[in-house]
Structure formats: structure tokens, C-alpha cells
Protein backbone atom coordinates (compact mmCIF):
# COMPACT_ATOMS: atom_id res chain seq x y z
CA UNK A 1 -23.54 19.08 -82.65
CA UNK A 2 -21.59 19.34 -79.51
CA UNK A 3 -20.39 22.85 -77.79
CA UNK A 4 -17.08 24.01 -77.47
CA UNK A 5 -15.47 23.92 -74.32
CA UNK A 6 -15.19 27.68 -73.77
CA UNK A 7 -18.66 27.67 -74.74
CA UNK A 8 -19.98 25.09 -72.43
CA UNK A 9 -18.21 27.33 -69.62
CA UNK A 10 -20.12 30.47 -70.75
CA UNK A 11 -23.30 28.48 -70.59
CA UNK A 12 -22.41 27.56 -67.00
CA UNK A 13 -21.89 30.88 -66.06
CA UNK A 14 -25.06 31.59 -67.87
CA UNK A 15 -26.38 29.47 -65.56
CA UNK A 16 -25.22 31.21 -62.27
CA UNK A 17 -26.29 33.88 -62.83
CA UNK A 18 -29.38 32.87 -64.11
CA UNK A 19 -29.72 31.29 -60.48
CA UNK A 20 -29.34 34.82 -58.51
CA UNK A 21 -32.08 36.09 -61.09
CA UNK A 22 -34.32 33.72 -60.04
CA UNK A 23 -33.74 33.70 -56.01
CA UNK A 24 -34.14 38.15 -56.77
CA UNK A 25 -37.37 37.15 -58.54
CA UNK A 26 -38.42 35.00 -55.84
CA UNK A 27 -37.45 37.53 -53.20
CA UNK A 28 -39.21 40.27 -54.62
CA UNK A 29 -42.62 38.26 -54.54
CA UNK A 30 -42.09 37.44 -51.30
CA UNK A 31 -41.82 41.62 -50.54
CA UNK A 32 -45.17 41.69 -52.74
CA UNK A 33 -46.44 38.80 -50.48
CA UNK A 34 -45.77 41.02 -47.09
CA UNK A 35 -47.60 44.11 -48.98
CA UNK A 36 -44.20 46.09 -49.10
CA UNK A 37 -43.70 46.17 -53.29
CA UNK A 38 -46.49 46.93 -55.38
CA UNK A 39 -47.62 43.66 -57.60
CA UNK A 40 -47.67 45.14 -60.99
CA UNK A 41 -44.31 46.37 -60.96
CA UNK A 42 -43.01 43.66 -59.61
CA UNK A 43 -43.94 41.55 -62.60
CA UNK A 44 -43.25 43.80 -65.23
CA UNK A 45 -40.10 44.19 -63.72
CA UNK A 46 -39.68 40.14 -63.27
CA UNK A 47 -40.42 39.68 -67.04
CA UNK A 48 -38.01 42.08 -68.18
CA UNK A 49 -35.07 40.88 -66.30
CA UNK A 50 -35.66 37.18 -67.12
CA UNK A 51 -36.13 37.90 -70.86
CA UNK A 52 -33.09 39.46 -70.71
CA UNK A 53 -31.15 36.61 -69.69
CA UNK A 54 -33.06 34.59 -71.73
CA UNK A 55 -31.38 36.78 -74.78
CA UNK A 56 -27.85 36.31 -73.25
CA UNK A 57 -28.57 32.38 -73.25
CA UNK A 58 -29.78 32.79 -76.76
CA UNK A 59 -27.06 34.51 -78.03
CA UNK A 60 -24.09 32.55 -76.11
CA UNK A 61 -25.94 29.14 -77.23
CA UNK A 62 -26.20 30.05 -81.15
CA UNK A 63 -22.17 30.83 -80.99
CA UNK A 64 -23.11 34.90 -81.78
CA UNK A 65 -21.15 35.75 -78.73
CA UNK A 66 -18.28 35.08 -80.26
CA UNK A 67 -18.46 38.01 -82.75
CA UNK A 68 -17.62 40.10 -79.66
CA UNK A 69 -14.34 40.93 -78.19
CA UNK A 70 -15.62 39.94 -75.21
CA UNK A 71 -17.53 36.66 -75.56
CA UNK A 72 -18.66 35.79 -72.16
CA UNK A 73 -20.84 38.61 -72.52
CA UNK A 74 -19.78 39.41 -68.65
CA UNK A 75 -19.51 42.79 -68.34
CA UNK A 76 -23.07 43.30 -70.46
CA UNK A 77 -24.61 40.48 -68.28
CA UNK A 78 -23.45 42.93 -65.05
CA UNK A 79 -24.04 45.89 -66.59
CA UNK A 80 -28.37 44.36 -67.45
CA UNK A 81 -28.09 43.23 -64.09
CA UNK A 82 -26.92 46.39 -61.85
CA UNK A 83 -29.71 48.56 -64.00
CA UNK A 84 -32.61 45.96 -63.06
CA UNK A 85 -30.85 45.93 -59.36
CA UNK A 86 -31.36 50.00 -59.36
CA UNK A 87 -34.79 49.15 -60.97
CA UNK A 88 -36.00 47.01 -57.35
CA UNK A 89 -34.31 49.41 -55.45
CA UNK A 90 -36.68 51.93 -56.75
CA UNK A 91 -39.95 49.31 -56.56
CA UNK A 92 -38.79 47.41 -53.39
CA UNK A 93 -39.71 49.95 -50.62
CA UNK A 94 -38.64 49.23 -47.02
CA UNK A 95 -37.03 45.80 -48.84
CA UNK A 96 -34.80 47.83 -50.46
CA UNK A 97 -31.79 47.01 -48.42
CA UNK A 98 -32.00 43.38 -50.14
CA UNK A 99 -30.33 45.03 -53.02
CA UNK A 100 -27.39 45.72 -51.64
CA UNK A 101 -26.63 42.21 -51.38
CA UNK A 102 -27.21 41.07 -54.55
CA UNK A 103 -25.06 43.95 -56.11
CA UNK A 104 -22.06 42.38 -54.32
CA UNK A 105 -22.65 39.03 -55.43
CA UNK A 106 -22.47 40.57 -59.15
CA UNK A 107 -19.34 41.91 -58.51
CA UNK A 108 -18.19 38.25 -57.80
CA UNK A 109 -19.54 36.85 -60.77
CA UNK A 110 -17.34 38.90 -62.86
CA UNK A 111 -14.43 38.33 -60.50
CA UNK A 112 -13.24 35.10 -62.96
CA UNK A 113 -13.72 36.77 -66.27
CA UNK A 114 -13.09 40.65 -66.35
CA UNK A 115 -9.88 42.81 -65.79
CA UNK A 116 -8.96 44.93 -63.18
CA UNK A 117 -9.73 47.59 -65.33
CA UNK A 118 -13.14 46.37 -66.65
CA UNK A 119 -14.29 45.26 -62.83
CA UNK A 120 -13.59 49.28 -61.73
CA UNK A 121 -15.87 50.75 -64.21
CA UNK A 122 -18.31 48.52 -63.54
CA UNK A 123 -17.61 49.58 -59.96
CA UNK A 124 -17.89 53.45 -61.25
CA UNK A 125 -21.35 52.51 -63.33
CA UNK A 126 -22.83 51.13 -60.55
CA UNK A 127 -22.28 53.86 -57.76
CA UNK A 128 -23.44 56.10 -60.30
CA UNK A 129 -26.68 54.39 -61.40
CA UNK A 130 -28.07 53.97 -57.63
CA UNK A 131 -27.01 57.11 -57.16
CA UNK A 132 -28.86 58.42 -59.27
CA UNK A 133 -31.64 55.83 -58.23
CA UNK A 134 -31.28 56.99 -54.48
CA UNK A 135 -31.60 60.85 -55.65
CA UNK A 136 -34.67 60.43 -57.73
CA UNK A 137 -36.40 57.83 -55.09
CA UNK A 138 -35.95 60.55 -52.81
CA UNK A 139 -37.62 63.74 -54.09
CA UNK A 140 -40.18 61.43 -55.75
CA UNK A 141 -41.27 59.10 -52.98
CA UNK A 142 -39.12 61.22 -49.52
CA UNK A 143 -42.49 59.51 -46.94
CA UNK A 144 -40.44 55.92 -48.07
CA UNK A 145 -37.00 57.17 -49.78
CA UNK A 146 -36.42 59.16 -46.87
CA UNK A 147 -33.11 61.40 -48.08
CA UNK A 148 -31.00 60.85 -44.43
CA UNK A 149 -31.70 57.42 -45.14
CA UNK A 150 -31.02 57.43 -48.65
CA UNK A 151 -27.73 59.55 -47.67
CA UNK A 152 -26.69 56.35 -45.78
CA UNK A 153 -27.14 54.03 -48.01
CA UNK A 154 -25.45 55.95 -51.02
CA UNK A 155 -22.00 56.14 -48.37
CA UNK A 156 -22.48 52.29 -48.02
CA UNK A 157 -22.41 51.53 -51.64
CA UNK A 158 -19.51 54.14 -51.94
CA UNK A 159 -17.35 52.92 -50.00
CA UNK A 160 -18.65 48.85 -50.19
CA UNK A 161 -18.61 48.62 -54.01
CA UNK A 162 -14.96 50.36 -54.61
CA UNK A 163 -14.35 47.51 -51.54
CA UNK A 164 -15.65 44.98 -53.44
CA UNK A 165 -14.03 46.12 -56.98
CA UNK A 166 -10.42 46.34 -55.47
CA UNK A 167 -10.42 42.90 -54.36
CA UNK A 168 -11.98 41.58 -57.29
CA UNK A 169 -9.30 43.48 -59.37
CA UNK A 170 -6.72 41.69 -56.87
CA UNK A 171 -8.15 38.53 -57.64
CA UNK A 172 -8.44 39.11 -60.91
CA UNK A 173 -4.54 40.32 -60.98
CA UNK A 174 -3.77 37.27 -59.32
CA UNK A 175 -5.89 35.53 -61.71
CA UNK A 176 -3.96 37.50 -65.20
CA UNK A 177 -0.51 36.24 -63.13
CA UNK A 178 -1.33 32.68 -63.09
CA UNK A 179 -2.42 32.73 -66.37
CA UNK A 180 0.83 33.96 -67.71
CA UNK A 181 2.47 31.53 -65.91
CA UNK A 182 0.54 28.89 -67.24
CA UNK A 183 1.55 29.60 -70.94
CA UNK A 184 5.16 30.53 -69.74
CA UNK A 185 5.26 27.02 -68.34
CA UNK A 186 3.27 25.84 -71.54
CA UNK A 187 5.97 27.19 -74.10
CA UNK A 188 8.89 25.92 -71.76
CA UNK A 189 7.50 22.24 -72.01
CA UNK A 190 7.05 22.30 -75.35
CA UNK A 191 10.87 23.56 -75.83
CA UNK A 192 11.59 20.56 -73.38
CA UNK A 193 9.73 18.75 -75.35
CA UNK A 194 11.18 19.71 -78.99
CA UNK A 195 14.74 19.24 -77.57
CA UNK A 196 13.98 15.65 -76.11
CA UNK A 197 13.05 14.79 -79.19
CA UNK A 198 15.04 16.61 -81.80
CA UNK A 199 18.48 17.23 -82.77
CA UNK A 200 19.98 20.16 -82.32
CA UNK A 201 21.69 20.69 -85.30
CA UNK A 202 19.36 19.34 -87.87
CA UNK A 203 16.04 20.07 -86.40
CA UNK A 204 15.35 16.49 -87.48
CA UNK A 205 13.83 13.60 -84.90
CA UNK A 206 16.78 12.23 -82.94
CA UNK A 207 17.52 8.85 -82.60
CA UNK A 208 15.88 8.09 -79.12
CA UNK A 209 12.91 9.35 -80.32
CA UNK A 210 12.66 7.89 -83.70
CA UNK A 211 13.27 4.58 -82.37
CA UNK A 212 10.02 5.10 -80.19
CA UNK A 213 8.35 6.28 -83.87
CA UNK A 214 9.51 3.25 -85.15
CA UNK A 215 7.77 0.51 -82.39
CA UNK A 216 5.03 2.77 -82.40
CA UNK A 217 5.19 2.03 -86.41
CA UNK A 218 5.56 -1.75 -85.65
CA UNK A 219 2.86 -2.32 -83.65
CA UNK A 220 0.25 -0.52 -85.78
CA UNK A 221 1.82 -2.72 -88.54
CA UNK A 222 1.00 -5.93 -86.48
CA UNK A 223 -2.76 -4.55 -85.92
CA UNK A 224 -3.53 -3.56 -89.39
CA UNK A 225 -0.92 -6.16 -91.67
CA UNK A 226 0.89 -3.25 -93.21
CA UNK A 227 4.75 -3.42 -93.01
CA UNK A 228 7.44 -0.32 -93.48
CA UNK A 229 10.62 -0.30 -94.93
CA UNK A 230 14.11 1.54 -92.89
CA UNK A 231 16.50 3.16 -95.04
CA UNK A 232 19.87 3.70 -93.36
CA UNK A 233 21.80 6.67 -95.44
CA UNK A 234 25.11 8.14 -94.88
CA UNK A 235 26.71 10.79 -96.35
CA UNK A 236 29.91 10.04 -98.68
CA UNK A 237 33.16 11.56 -97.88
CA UNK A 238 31.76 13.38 -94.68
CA UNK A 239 34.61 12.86 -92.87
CA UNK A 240 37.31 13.66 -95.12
CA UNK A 241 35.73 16.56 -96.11
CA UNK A 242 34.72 18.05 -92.76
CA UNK A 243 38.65 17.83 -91.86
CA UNK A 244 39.32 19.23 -94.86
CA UNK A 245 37.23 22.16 -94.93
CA UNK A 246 36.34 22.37 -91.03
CA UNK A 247 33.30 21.46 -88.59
CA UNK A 248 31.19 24.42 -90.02
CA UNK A 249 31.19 23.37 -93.24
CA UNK A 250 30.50 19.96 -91.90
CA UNK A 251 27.42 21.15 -90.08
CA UNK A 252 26.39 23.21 -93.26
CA UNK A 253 26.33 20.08 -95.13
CA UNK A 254 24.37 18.11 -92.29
CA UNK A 255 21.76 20.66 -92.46
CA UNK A 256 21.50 21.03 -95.95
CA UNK A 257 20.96 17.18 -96.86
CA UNK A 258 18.53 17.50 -94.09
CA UNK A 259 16.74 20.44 -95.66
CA UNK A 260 16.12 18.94 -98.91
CA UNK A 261 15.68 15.78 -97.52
CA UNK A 262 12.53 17.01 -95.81
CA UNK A 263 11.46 18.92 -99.35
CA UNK A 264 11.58 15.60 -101.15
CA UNK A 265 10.52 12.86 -98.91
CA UNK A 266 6.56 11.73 -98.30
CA UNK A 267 4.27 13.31 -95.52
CA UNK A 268 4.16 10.43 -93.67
CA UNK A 269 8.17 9.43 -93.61
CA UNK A 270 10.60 10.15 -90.86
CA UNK A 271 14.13 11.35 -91.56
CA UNK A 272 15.94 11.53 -88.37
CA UNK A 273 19.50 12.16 -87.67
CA UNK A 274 21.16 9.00 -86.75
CA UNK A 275 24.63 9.28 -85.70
CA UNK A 276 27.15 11.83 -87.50
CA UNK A 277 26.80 11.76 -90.85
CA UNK A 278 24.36 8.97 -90.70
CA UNK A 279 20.39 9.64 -91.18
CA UNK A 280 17.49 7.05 -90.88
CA UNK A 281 14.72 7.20 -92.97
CA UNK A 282 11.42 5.37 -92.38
CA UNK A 283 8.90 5.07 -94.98
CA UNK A 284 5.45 3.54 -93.66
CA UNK A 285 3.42 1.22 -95.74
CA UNK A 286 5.76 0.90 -98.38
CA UNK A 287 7.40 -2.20 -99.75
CA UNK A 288 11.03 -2.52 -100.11
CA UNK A 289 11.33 -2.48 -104.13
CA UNK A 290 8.95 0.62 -104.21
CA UNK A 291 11.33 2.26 -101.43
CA UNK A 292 14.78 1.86 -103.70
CA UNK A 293 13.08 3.51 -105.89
CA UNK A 294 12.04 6.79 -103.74
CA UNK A 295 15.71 6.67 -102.13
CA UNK A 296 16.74 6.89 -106.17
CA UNK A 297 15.08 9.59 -106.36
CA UNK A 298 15.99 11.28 -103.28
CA UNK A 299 19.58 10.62 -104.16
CA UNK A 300 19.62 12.55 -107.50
CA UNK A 301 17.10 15.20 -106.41
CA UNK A 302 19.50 16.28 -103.07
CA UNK A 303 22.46 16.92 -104.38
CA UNK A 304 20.58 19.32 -107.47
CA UNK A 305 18.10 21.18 -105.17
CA UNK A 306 20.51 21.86 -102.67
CA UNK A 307 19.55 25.84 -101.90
CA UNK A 308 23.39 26.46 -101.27
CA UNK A 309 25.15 24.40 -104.67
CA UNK A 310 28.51 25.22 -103.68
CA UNK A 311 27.88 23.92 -100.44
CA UNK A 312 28.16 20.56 -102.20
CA UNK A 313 30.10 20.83 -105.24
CA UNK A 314 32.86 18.91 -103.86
CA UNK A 315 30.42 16.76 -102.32
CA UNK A 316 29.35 13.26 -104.52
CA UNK A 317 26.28 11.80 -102.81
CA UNK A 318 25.47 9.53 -99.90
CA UNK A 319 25.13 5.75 -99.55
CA UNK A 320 22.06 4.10 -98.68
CA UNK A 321 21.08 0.47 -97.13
CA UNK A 322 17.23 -0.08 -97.11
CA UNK A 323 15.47 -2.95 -95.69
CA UNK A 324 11.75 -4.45 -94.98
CA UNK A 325 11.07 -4.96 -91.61
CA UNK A 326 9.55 -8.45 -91.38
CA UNK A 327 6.71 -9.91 -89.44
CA UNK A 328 7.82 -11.22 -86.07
CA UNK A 329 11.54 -9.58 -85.86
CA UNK A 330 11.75 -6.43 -83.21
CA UNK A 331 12.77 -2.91 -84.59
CA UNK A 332 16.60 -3.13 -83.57
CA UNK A 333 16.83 -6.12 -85.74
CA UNK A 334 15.43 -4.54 -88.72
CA UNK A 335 17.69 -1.27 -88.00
CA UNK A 336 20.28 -4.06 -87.91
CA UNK A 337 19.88 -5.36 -91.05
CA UNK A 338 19.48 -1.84 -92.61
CA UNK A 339 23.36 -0.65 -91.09
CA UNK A 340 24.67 -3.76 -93.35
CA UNK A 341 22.97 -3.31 -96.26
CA UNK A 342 24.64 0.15 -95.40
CA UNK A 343 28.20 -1.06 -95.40
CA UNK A 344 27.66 -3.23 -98.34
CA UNK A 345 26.47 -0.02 -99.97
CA UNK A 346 29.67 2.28 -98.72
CA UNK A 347 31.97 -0.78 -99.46
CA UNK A 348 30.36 -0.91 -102.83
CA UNK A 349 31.50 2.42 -104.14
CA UNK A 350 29.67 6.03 -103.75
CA UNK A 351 26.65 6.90 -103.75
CA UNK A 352 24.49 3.34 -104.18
CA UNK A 353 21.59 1.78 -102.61
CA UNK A 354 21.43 -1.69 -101.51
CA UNK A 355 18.34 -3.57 -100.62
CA UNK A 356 18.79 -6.74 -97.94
């Protein structure tokens, strides 16, 4: 079964830091190989922070990481690593500088993944914890841990790691920013998108784009021998009655026919708002004689589910034209065909359907 993107990025980080484990490992044999760290230590301390990373690839590869708020597992991963980094501090000896290093390189690792806020108390836990190393190194072991020199190196990692943590709160500011920015500019293009493609009144598909639904429609019929019928309908009386009554109750009865429209038509139909009072309806994979029927239906069920009834009380139904496309003729001829089976229907009376 495949991973999840997010997932496959957690593993990669995984990975990186999995790296600087094993370059620390391998620099900590080398101190055993120049007699400056003892060998037993060294291992036990070797085994424990490999097995530990070993867990966090366990648990980020069996998907349990994502029972956490935070499911990179970053901030534990930094937290394992700065307490093994106090832990070869303490075994390293004269090597002990090398720590200092690595430590730094941590901090970058979260730099991608962790707030501002998160990356200072990290910061904050790790002054603290070699600290606290540097203090107990020195009364235990003062012939090596020598407390001047372990007074030194505390000021460096006071003052380099709240360095370190302020730029990688900058960056991760910066970071936060660009993110926003991204979904800002995410939202806005799918509002570009949504009015490109819908009208504004109706919330239906608008005309450009349901004629691009309808090739699209056309070609998938030529692939798979399936045809789809066009039903042009218009509304009766629309334009009597909007002068009658005024443009807002026009454009309450637009959006009402469109509203129940949508409540009574199939899944996989488009209604789109054609032209005024006009709407086009596509049905896909239907025949012609089983598509007068649904526009029957639709007919009678509109004008009694209508959520507002008074809305159209004066109102007596809408005229429709349907049509087949047929194999080899191009969408606009089959829209065509369906606007004159349209005016046979208006010139018929109210409220028919006719089939060409």
C-alpha cells in the first residue's frame, strides 16, 4: 500500500536526521579510536540513540504519528536528540567541543517544521540540559571538565543557541507567511475559478463553461458509443411577468426554478443557465424518449416543490425542446436543434416538451 505524501516527507526527514546520527556515531568511534572516549560508553550510548530513531521510523512508518498533534514527531526527535548530544558531551572528553556542532545542526532540522514558539523552547531545553551537563561534568570529572573551561563553553551555547533559535524562528515566520499566502492565493483562484465558470445569479454552470462540459461529453461519447440528450427549457411568461412585478421578482424566480431544478434532476446532469430565462439541461447516457420523460417530471415536480409557492403562483410552467445529439454532428449543432424544438414548444402553447 503506498504512503501518503505528508508521510513520505516525514520519512525523508526521518532520514536526515537519521544521517547526522550516524556521522555522531561514527565520530564518536573515531574519539574511542584516538583513546579520548572510553569504549563501553560509547556503545551503550551508540545503541541507545540509534534504537531510538529506529522507534521514530517505526512509529512514522505504521501511520501512529498521526495520532499526535504534531505528526512529524520534530520537536520529540530534537528533544531525544539534544539529551543524547548532552549524553557525548559528558562521555566525549577533550572531543567534547564536537557537540557543539551537531546541536546547531538540530536546530536546523526543525527550522522547516516547528513554530517560532516551539523552536525557542527547544532553544530554552537545550541551554538548560548542557547546563546542567557542564555543571555535573565539572565537580565530577574537574582534571577533564575543567569549570573555567566549562564556564566558556556554557556562554557559547548561551548566547549561540538563542542565535540559532531567533533565526530559525525568523525563518520559520517567514516560512508561517508564505504559507498563508499560499492558501490566500489558493481560495482566491478557486473564487476565480467558481466565477469563470458560474453564473452569478443562479449559482448554476454558465454557458461558456457548459459548452466546454458538453464537448468534453461528446468526445467521451465517441470513445465509449454512449450518446446524451440536450434539453433547452425556458421559462413561460418570464418576461411579462418580470415587467410586471419587477427585476427582483424576476431574479427570485430564476433562482428558484434553479433550486428545485438541482433537487430533482440526476447526479450526473448539468443544468446551466443559458441566456435569461433560458436554462440548458444535459442528461448523459440517456436516450431521447427516456429524457421527455424526466423533463415531464421535472416540469410537474418544479412548480409544486417550489420552497417559496407564492413565488410562482402566477407563474404556469416553462417550455422545453429536447434533442439527441447524433453521431458525427458537433455540439453547436445539437444545441441548435434543441433551441427549435424550443420554439416549436413555446409556439405550441405553455408549458410542453417537444422532442426533434
Amino acid at each position: 500500500m503506498g504512503i501518503e505524501p505528508k508521510q513520505r516527507l516525514r520519512l525523508a526527514q526521518w532520514s536526515v536526521a537519521m544521517l547526522l546520527v550516524t556521522c555522531s556515531v561514527v565520530n564518536m568511534f573515531y574519539l574511542v579510536w584516538l583513546g579520548i572516549a572510553p569504549f563501553v560508553p560509547v556503545v551503550v550510548w551508540s545503541l541507545v540513540l540509534a534504537g531510538g530513531f529506529v522507534v521514530f521510523y517505526v512509529v512514522i512508518r505504521s501511520g501512529r504519528n498521526q495520532r499526535f498533534a504534531e505528526p512529524s514527531l520534530t520537536v520529540p526527535q530534537m528533544v531525544f536528540a539534544i539529551v543524547c548530544g548532552a549524553a557525548a558531551y559528558a562521555i566525549a572528553g577533550e572531543g567534547r567541543g564536537g557537540v557543539f556542532p551537531i546541536v546547531m545542526v538540530i536546530f536546523m532540522f526543525g527550522m522547516y517544521a516547528l513554530t517560532a514558539r516551539q523552536i525557542w523552547r527547544v532553544g530554552v531545553f537545550t541551554v538548560a540540559v548542557l547546563g546542567t551537563m557542564m555543571a555535573i561534568m565539572s565537580r565530577l570529572r574537574p582534571e577533564v571538565h575543567v569549570p573555567a573551561v566549562e564556564s566558556s563553553h556554557f556562554f557559547m551555547i548561551a548566547v549561540m543557541v538563542p542565535a540559532v533559535a531567533m533565526m530559525t524562528s525568523q525563518l520559520s515566520r517567514m516560512r508561517e507567511r508564505l504559507r498563508r499566502q499560499k492558501k490566500d492565493i489558493a481560495i482566491a483562484l478557486a473564487r476565480i475559478q467558481d466565477l469563470a465558470t458560474r453564473d452569478e445569479l443562479t449559482g448554476l454552470i454558465n454557458r461558456r463553461h457548459m459548452v466546454e462540459l458538453m464537448e468534453q461529453e461528446r468526445q467521451r461519447g465517441v470513445r465509449s458509443g454512449q450518446t446524451f440528450c440536450i434539453a433547452m427549457l425556458s421559462l413561460d411568461e418570464y418576461a411579462a411577468l418580470s415587467a410586471a412585478r419587477g427585476a427582483g421578482y424576476g431574479d427570485d424566480l430564476l433562482k428558484c426554478f434553479a433550486r428545485e431544478a438541482l433537487a430533482v434532476i440526476r447526479i450526473s446532469d448539468l443544468l446551466s443557465r443559458w441566456n435569461g430565462a433560458e436554462f440548458l439541461l444535459m442528461l448523459s447516457d440517456t436516450r431521447s424518449s427516456l429524457a421527455r420523460l424526466s423533463l415531464e417530471r421535472l416540469r410537474d415536480r418544479v412548480c409544486n416543490l417550489c420552497a417559496d409557492p407564492a413565488a410562482l403562483q402566477s407563474h404556469t410552467g416553462f417550455s422545453v425542446g429536447v434533442t439527441e445529439h447524433r453521431a458525427g454532428e458537433t455540439v453547436a449543432q445539437t444545441i441548435e436543434r434543441a433551441g427549435l424544438a424550443l420554439q416549436n414548444a413555446q409556439a405550441a402553447g405553455v408549458s410542453r416538451v417537444v422532442l426533434t
